[in-house]
C-alpha atoms as a PDB file:
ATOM      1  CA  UNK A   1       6.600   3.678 -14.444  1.00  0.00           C
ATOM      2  CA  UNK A   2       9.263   1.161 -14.020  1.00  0.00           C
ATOM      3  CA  UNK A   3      10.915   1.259 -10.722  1.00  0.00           C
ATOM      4  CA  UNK A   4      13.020  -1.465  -9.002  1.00  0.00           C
ATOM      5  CA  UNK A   5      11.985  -2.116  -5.814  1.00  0.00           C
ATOM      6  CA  UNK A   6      14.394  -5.052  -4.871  1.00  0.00           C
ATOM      7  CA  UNK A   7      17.001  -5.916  -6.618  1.00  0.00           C
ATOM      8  CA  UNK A   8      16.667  -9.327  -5.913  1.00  0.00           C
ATOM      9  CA  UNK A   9      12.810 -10.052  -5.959  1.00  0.00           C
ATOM     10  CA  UNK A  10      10.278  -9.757  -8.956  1.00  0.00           C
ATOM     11  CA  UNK A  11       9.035  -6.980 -10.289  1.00  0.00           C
ATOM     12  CA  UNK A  12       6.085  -9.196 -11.009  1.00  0.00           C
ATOM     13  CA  UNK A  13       5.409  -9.930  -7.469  1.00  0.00           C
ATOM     14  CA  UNK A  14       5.160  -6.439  -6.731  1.00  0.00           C
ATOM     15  CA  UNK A  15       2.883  -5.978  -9.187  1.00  0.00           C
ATOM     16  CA  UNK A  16       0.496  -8.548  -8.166  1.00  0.00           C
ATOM     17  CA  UNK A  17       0.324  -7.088  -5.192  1.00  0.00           C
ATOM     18  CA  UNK A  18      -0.201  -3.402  -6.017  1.00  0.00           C
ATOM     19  CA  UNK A  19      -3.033  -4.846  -8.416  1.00  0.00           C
ATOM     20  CA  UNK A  20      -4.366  -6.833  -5.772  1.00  0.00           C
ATOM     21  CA  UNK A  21      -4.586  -3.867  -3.422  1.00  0.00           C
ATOM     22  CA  UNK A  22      -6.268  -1.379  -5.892  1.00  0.00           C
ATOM     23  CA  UNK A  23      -8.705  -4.033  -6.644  1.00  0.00           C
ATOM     24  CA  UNK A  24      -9.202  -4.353  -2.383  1.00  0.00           C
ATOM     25  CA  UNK A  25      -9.184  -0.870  -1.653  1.00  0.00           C
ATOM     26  CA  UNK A  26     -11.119   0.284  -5.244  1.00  0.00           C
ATOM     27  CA  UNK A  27      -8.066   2.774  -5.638  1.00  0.00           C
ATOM     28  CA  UNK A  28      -6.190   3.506  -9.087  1.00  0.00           C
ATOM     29  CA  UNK A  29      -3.237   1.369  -9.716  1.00  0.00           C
ATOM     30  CA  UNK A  30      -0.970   4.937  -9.855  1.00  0.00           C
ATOM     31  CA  UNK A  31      -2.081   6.159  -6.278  1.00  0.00           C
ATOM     32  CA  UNK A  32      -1.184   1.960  -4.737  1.00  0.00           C
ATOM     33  CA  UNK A  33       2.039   2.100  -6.625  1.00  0.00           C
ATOM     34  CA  UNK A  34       3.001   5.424  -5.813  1.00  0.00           C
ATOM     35  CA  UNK A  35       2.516   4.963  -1.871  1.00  0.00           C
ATOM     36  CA  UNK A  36       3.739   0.989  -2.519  1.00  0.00           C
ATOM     37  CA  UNK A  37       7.152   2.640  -4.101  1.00  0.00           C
ATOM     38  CA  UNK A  38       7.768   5.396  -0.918  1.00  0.00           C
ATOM     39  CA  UNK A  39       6.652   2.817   1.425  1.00  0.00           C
ATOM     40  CA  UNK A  40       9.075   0.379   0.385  1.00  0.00           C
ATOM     41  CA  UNK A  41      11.660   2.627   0.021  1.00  0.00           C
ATOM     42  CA  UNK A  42      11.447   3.825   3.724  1.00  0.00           C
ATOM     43  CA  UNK A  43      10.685   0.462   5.155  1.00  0.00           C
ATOM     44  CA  UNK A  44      14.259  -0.749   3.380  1.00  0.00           C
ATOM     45  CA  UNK A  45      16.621   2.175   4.519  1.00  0.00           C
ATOM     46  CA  UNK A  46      16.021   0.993   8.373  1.00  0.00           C
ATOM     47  CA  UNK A  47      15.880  -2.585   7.163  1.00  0.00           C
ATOM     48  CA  UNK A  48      18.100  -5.415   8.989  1.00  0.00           C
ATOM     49  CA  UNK A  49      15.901  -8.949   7.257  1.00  0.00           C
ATOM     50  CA  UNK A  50      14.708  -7.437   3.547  1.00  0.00           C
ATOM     51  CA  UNK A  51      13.042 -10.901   3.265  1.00  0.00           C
ATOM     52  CA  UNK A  52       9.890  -9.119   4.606  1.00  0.00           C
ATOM     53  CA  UNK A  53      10.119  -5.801   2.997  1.00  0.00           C
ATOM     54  CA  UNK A  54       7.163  -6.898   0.364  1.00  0.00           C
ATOM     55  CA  UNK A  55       5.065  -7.900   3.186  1.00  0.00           C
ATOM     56  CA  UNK A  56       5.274  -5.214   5.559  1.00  0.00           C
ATOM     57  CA  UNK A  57       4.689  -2.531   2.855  1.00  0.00           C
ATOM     58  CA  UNK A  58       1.924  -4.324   1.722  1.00  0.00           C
ATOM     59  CA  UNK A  59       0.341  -4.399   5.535  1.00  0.00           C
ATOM     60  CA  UNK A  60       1.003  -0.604   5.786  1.00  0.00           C
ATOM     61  CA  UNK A  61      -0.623   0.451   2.241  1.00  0.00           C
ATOM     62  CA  UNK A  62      -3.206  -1.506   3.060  1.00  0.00           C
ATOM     63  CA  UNK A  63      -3.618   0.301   6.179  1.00  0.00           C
ATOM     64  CA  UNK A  64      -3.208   3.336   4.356  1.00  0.00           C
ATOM     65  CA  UNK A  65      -5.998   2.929   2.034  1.00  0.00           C
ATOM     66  CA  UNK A  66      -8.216   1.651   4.759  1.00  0.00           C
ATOM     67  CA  UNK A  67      -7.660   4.874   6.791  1.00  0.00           C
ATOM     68  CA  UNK A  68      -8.073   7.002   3.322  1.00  0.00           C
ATOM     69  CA  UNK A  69     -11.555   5.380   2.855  1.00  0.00           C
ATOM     70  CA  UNK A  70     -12.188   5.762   6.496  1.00  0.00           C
ATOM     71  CA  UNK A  71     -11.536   9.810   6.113  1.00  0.00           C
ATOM     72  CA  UNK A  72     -13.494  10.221   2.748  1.00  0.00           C
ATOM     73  CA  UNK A  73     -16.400   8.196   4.021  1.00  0.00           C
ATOM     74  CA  UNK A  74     -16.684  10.393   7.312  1.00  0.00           C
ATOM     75  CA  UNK A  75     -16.041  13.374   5.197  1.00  0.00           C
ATOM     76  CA  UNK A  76     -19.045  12.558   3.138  1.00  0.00           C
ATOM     77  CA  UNK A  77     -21.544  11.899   5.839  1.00  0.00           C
ATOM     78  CA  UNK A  78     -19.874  14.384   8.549  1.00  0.00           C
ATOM     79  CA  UNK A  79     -19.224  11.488  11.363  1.00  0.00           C
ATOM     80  CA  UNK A  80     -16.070  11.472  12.782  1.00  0.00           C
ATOM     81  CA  UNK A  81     -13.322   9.193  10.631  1.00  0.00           C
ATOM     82  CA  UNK A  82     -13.190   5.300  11.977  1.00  0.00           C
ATOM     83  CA  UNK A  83     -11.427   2.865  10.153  1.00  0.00           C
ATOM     84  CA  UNK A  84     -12.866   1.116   7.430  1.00  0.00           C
ATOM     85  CA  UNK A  85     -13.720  -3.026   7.781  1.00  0.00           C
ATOM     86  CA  UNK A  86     -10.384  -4.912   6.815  1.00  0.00           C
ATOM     87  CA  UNK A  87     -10.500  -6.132   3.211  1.00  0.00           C
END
């Protein structure tokens, strides 16, 4: 899938970090890049500084991930969903 995420940055930088959070969050590299592709996407259409853009998407995929772990987790021992520990 080759998508351009900022026209100005890396493509390579985006993909260290979508490899670095499927390794984190033990998710497939398809499910981080799909929800790192819509995340950036909606971050940048309100965006005023786009310096940040790779960080804050980033922070909220990783909080994403930690609350999908969180759900499957209680799901599989019936406990109410908490987060999971921050990786």
């Amino acid at each position: 899938m080759s998508t351009s995420l900022q026209p100005h940055s890396s493509g390579a930088a985006h993909e260290s970090e979508i490899r670095s959070l499927s390794d984190q969050a033990g998710a497939t590299d398809v499910e981080v890049r799909t929800l790192f592709v819509s995340e950036f996407a909606r971050l940048k259409m309100g965006a005023k500084v786009s310096s940040y853009l790779t960080v804050l998407t980033t922070s909220s995929v990783r909080g994403m991930l930690r609350l999908k772990a969180a759900r499957l987790a209680a799901a599989a021992d019936g406990t109410p969903a908490q987060p999971a520990a921050r990786f």
